[in-house]
C-alpha atoms as a PDB file:
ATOM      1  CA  UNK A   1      13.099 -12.162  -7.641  1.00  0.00           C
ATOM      2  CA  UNK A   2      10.423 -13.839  -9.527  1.00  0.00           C
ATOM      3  CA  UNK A   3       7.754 -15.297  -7.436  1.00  0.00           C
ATOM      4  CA  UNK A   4       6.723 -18.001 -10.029  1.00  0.00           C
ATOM      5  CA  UNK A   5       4.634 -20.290  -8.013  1.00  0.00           C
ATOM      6  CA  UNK A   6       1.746 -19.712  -4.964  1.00  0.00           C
ATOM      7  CA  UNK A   7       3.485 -21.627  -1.983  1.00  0.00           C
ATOM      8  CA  UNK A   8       4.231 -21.453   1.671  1.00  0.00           C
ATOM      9  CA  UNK A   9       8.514 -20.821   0.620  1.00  0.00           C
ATOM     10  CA  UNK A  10       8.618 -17.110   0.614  1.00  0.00           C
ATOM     11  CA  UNK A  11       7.138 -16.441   4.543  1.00  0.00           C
ATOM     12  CA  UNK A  12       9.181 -13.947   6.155  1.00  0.00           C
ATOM     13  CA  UNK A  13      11.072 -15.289   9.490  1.00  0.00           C
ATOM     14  CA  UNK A  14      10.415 -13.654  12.985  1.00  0.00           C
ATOM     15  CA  UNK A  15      13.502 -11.999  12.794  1.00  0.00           C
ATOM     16  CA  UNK A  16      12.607 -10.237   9.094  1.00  0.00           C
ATOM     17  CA  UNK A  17       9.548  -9.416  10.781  1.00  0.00           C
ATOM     18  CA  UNK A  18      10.058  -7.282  13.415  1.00  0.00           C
ATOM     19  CA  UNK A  19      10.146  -4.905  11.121  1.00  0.00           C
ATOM     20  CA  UNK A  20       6.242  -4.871  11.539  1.00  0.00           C
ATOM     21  CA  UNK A  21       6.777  -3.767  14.789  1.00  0.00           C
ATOM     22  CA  UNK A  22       7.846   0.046  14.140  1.00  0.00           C
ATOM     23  CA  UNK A  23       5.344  -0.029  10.951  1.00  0.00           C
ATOM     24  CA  UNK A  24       2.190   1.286   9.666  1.00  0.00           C
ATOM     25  CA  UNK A  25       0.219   0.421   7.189  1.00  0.00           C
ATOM     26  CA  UNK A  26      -2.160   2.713   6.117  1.00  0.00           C
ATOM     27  CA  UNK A  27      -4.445   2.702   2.963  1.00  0.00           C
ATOM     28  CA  UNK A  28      -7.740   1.061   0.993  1.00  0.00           C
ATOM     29  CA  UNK A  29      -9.096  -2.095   1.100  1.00  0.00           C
ATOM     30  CA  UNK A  30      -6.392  -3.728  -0.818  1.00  0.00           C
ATOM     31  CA  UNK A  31      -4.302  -2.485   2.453  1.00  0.00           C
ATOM     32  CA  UNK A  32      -6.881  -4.134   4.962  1.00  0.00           C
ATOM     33  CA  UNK A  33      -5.892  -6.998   3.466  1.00  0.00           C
ATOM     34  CA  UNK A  34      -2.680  -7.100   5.473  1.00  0.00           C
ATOM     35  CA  UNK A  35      -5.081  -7.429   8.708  1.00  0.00           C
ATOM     36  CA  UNK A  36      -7.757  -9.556   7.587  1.00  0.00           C
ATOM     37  CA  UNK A  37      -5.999 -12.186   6.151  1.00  0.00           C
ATOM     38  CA  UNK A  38      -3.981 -12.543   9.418  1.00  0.00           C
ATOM     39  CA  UNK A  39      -1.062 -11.242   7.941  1.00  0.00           C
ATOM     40  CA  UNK A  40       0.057  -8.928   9.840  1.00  0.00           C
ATOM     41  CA  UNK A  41      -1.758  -7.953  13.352  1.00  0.00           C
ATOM     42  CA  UNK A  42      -4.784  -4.917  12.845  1.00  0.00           C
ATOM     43  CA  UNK A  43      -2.924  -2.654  15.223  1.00  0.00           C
ATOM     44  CA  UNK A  44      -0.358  -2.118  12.677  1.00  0.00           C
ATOM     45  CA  UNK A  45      -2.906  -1.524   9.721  1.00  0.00           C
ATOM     46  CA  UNK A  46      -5.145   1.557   9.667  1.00  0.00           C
ATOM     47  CA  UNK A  47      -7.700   1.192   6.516  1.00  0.00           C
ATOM     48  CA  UNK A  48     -10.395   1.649   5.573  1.00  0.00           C
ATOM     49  CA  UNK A  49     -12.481   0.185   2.256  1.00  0.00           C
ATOM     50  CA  UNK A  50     -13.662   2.740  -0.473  1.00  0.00           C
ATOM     51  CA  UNK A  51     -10.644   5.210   0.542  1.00  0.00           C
ATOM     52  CA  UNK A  52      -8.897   7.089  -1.904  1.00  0.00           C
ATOM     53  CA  UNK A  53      -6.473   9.672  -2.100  1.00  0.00           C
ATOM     54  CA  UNK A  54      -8.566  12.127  -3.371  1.00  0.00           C
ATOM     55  CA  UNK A  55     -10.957  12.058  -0.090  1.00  0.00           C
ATOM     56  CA  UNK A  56      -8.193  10.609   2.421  1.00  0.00           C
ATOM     57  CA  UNK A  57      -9.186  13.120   4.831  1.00  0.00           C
ATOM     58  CA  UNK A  58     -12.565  12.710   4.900  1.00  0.00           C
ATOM     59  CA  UNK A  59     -12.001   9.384   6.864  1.00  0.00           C
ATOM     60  CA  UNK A  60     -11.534   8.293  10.390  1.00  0.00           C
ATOM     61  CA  UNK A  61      -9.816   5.268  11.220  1.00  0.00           C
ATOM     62  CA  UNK A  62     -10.804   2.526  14.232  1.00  0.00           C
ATOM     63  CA  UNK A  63      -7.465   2.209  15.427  1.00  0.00           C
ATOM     64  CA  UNK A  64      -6.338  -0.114  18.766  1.00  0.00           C
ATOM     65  CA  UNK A  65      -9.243   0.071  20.588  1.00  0.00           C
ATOM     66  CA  UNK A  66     -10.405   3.765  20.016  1.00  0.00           C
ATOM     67  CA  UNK A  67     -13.314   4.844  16.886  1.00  0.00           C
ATOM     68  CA  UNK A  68     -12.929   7.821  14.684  1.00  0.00           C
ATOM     69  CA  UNK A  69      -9.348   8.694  15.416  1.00  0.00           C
ATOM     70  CA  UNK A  70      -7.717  11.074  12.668  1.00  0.00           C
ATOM     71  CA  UNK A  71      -4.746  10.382  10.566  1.00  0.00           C
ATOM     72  CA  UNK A  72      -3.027  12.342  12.968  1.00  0.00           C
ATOM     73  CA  UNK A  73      -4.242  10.824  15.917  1.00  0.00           C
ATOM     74  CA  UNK A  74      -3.224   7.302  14.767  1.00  0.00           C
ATOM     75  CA  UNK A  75       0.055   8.722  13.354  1.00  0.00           C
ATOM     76  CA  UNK A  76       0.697  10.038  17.428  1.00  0.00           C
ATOM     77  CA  UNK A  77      -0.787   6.583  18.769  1.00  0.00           C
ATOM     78  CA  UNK A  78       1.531   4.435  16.313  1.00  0.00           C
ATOM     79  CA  UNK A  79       5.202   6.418  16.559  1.00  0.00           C
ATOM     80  CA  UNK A  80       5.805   4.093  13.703  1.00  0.00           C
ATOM     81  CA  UNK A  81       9.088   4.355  12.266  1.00  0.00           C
ATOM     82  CA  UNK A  82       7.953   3.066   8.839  1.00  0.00           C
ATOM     83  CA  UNK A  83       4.576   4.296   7.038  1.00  0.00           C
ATOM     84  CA  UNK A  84       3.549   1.966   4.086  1.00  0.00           C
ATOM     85  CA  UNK A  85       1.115   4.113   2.423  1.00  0.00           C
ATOM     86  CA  UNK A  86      -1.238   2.063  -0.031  1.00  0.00           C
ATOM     87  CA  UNK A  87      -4.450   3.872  -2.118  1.00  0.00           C
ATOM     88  CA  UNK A  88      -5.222   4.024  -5.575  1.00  0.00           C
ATOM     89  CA  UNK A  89      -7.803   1.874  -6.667  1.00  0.00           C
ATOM     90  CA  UNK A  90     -10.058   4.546  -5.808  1.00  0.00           C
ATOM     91  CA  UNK A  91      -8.804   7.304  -7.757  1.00  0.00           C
ATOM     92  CA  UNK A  92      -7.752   5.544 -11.280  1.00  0.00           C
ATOM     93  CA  UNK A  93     -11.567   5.823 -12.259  1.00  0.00           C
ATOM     94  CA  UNK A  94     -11.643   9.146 -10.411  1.00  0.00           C
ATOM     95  CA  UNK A  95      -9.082  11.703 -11.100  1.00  0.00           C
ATOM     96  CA  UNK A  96      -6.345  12.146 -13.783  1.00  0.00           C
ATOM     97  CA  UNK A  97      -2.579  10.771 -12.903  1.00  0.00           C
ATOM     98  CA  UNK A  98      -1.579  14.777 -11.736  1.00  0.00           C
ATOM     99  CA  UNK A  99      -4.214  15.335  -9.371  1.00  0.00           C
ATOM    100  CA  UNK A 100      -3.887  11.929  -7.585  1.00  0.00           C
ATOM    101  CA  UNK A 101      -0.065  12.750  -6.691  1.00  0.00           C
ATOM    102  CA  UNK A 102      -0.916  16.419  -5.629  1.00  0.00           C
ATOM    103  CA  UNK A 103      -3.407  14.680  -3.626  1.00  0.00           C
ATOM    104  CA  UNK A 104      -1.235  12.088  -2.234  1.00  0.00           C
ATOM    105  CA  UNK A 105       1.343  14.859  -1.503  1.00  0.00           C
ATOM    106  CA  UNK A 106      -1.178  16.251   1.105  1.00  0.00           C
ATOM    107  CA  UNK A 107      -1.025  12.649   2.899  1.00  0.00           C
ATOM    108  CA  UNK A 108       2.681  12.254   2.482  1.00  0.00           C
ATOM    109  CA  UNK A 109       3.553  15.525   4.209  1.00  0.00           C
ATOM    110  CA  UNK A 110       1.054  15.003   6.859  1.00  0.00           C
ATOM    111  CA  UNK A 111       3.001  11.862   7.186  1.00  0.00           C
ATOM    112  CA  UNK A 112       6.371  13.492   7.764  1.00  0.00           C
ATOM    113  CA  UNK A 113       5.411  16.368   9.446  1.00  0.00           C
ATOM    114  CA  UNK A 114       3.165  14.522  12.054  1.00  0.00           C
ATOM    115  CA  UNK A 115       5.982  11.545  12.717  1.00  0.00           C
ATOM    116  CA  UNK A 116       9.838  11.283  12.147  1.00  0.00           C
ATOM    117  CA  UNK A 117       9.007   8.311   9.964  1.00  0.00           C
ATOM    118  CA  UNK A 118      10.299   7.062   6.145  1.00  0.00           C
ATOM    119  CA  UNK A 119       7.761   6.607   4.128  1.00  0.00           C
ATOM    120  CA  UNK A 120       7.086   4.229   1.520  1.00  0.00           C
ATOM    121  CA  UNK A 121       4.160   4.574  -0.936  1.00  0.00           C
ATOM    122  CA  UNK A 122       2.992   1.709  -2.731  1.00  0.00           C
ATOM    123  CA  UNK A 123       1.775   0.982  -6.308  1.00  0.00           C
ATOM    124  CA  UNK A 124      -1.308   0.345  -7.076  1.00  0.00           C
ATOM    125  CA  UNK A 125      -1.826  -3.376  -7.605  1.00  0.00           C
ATOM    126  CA  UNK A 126      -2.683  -4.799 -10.912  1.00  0.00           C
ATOM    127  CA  UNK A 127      -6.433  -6.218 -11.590  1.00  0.00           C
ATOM    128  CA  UNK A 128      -7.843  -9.010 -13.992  1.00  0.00           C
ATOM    129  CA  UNK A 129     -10.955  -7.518 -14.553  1.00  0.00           C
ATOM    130  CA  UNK A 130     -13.330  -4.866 -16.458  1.00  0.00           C
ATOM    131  CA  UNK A 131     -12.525  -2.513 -13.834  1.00  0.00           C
ATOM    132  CA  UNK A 132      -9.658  -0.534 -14.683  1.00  0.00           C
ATOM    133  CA  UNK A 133      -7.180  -1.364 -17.748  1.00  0.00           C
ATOM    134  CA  UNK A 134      -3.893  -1.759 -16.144  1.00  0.00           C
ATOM    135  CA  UNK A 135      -2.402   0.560 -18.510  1.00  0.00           C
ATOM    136  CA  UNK A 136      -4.088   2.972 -16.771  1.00  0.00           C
ATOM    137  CA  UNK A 137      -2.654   1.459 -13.869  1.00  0.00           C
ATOM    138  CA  UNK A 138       0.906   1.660 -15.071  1.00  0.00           C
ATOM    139  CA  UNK A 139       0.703   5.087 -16.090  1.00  0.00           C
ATOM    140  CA  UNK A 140      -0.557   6.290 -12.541  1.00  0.00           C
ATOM    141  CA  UNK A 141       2.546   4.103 -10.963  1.00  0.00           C
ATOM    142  CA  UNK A 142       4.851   5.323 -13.756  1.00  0.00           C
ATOM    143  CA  UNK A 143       3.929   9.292 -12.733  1.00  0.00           C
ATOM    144  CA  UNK A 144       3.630   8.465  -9.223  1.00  0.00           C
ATOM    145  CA  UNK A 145       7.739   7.082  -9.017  1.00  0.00           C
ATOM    146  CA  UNK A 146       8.794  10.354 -10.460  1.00  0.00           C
ATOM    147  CA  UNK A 147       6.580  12.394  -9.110  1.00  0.00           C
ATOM    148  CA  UNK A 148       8.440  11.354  -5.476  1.00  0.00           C
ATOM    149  CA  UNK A 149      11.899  10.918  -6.763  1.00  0.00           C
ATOM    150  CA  UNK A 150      11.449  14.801  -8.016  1.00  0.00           C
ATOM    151  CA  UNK A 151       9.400  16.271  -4.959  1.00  0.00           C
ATOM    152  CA  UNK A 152      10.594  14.129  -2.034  1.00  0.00           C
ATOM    153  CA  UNK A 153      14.163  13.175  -2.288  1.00  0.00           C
ATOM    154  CA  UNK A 154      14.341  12.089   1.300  1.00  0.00           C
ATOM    155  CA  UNK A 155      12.582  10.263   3.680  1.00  0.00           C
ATOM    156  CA  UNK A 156       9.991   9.079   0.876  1.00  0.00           C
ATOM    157  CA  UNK A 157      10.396   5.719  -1.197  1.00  0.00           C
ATOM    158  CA  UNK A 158       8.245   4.306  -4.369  1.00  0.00           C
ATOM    159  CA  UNK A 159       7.817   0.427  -4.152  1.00  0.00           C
ATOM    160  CA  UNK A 160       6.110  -1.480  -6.131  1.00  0.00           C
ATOM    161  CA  UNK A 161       5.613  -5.154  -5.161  1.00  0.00           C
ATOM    162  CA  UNK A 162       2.255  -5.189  -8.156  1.00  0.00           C
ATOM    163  CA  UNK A 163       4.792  -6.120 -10.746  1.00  0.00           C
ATOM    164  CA  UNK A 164       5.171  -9.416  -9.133  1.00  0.00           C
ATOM    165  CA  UNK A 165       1.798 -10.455  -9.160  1.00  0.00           C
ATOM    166  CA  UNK A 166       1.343  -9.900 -13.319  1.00  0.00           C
ATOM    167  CA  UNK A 167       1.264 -12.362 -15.935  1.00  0.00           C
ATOM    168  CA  UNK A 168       2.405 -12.027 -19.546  1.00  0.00           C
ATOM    169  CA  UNK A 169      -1.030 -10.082 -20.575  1.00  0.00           C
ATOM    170  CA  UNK A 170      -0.175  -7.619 -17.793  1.00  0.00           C
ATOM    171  CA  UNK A 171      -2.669  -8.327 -15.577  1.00  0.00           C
ATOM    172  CA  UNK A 172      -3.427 -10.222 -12.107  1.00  0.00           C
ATOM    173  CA  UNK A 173      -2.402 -13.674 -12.375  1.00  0.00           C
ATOM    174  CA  UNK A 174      -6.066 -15.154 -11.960  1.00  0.00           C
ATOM    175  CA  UNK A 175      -5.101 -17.705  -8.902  1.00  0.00           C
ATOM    176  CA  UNK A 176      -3.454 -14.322  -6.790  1.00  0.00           C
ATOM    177  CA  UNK A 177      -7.154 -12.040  -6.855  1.00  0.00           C
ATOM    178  CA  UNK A 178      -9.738 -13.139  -3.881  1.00  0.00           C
ATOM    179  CA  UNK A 179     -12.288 -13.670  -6.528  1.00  0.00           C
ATOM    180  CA  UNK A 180     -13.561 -10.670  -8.142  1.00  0.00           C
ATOM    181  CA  UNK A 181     -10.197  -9.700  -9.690  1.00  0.00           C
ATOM    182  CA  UNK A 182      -9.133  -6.765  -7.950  1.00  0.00           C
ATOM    183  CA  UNK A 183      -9.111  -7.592  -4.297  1.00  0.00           C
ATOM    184  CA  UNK A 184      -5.431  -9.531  -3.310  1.00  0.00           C
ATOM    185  CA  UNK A 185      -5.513 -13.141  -2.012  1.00  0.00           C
ATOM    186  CA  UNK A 186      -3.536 -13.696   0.947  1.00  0.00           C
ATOM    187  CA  UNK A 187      -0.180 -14.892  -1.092  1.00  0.00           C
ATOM    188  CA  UNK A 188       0.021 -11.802  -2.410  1.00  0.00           C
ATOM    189  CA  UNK A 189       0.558 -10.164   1.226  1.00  0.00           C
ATOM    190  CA  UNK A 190       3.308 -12.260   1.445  1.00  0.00           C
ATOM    191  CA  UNK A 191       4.965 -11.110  -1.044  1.00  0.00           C
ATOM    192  CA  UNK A 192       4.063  -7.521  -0.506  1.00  0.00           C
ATOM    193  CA  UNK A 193       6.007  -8.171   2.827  1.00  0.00           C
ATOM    194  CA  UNK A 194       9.224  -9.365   1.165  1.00  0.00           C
ATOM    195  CA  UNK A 195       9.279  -6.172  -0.771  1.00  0.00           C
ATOM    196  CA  UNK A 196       8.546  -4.187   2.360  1.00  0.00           C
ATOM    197  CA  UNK A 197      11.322  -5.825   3.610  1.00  0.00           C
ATOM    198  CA  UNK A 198      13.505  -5.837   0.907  1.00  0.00           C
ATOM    199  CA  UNK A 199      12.973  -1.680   0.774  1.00  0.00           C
ATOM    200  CA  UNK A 200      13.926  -1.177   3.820  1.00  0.00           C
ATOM    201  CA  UNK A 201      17.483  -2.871   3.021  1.00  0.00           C
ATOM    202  CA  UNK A 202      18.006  -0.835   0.225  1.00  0.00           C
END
């Protein structure tokens, strides 16, 4: 699938949806995307901005109606069936590509030990800006997807929706970003949904 042009074409029907409806999405302000942009309703999204892998645990997340829940706690309020975890951004400047998947492997097995969910962690999402180089970015996705095919065999997936969103430099198409070229514009949830979808199928 090459999503070649910003357009209404690739929405999701109900039906696809539903989906949603077992799922959390957990993750960074890239994640609270999902929720702001109307994309898909907040009491399926737990996020919160500067979040990172490296200090997942030091946050608590507003989640349907109740402050400062713990993962945990919003893991036991959701029973989701499907955990999208998405973080990253935070960490590329942070920590070396090692220490951000022992990291994450703290919030995967909370994950699976707290619910009988599959879960599916996310690459990070490319930028177009002095931020990060997204070789960097590549390299943390590129350890990342082996890191879980080697450690987690089961009941964790790698997706990686990012590559659509990159133009021939290897970067984020300009008209995708919200405007300071990191953060997603809402077509880009769109797409991210697709793959979602698409991941499940497989």
């Amino acid at each position: 699938i090459f999503y070649s042009e910003v357009s209404d074409q690739f929405e999701l029907t109900d039906d696809e949806l539903t989906f949603v409806e077992y799922s959390l999405l957990v993750g960074d302000s890239i994640c609270r995307g999902f929720s702001e942009y109307g994309i898909v309703p907040a009491e399926y999204v737990a996020a919160r901005g500067s979040l990172g892998s490296r200090s997942f645990f030091d946050y608590e997340f507003d989640f349907r109606g109740k402050e400062n829940r713990t993962y945990e706690q919003v893991l036991a309020a959701a029973k989701p069936r499907y955990v999208f975890l998405s973080m990253g951004m935070n960490d590329v400047n942070m920590v070396y590509e090692n220490t951000y998947c022992e990291n994450y492997r703290k919030i995967i097995q909370t994950t699976l030990d707290s619910s009988g969910a599959d879960v599916f962690v996310a690459a990070i999402t490319p930028v177009c800006s002095n931020f990060c180089d997204n070789s960097i970015i590549d390299s943390f996705n590129d350890t990342m997807r082996n890191f879980i095919r080697n450690e987690f065999p089961e009941r964790v997936h790698f997706f990686d929706f990012g590559q659509y969103l990159k133009n021939d430099q290897n970067k984020l198409r300009t008209c995708l970003h919200s405007g300071d070229g990191v953060h997603l514009g809402p077509y880009c949830y769109r797409i991210a949904l697709w793959e979602m979808h698409r991941a499940l199928m497989e």
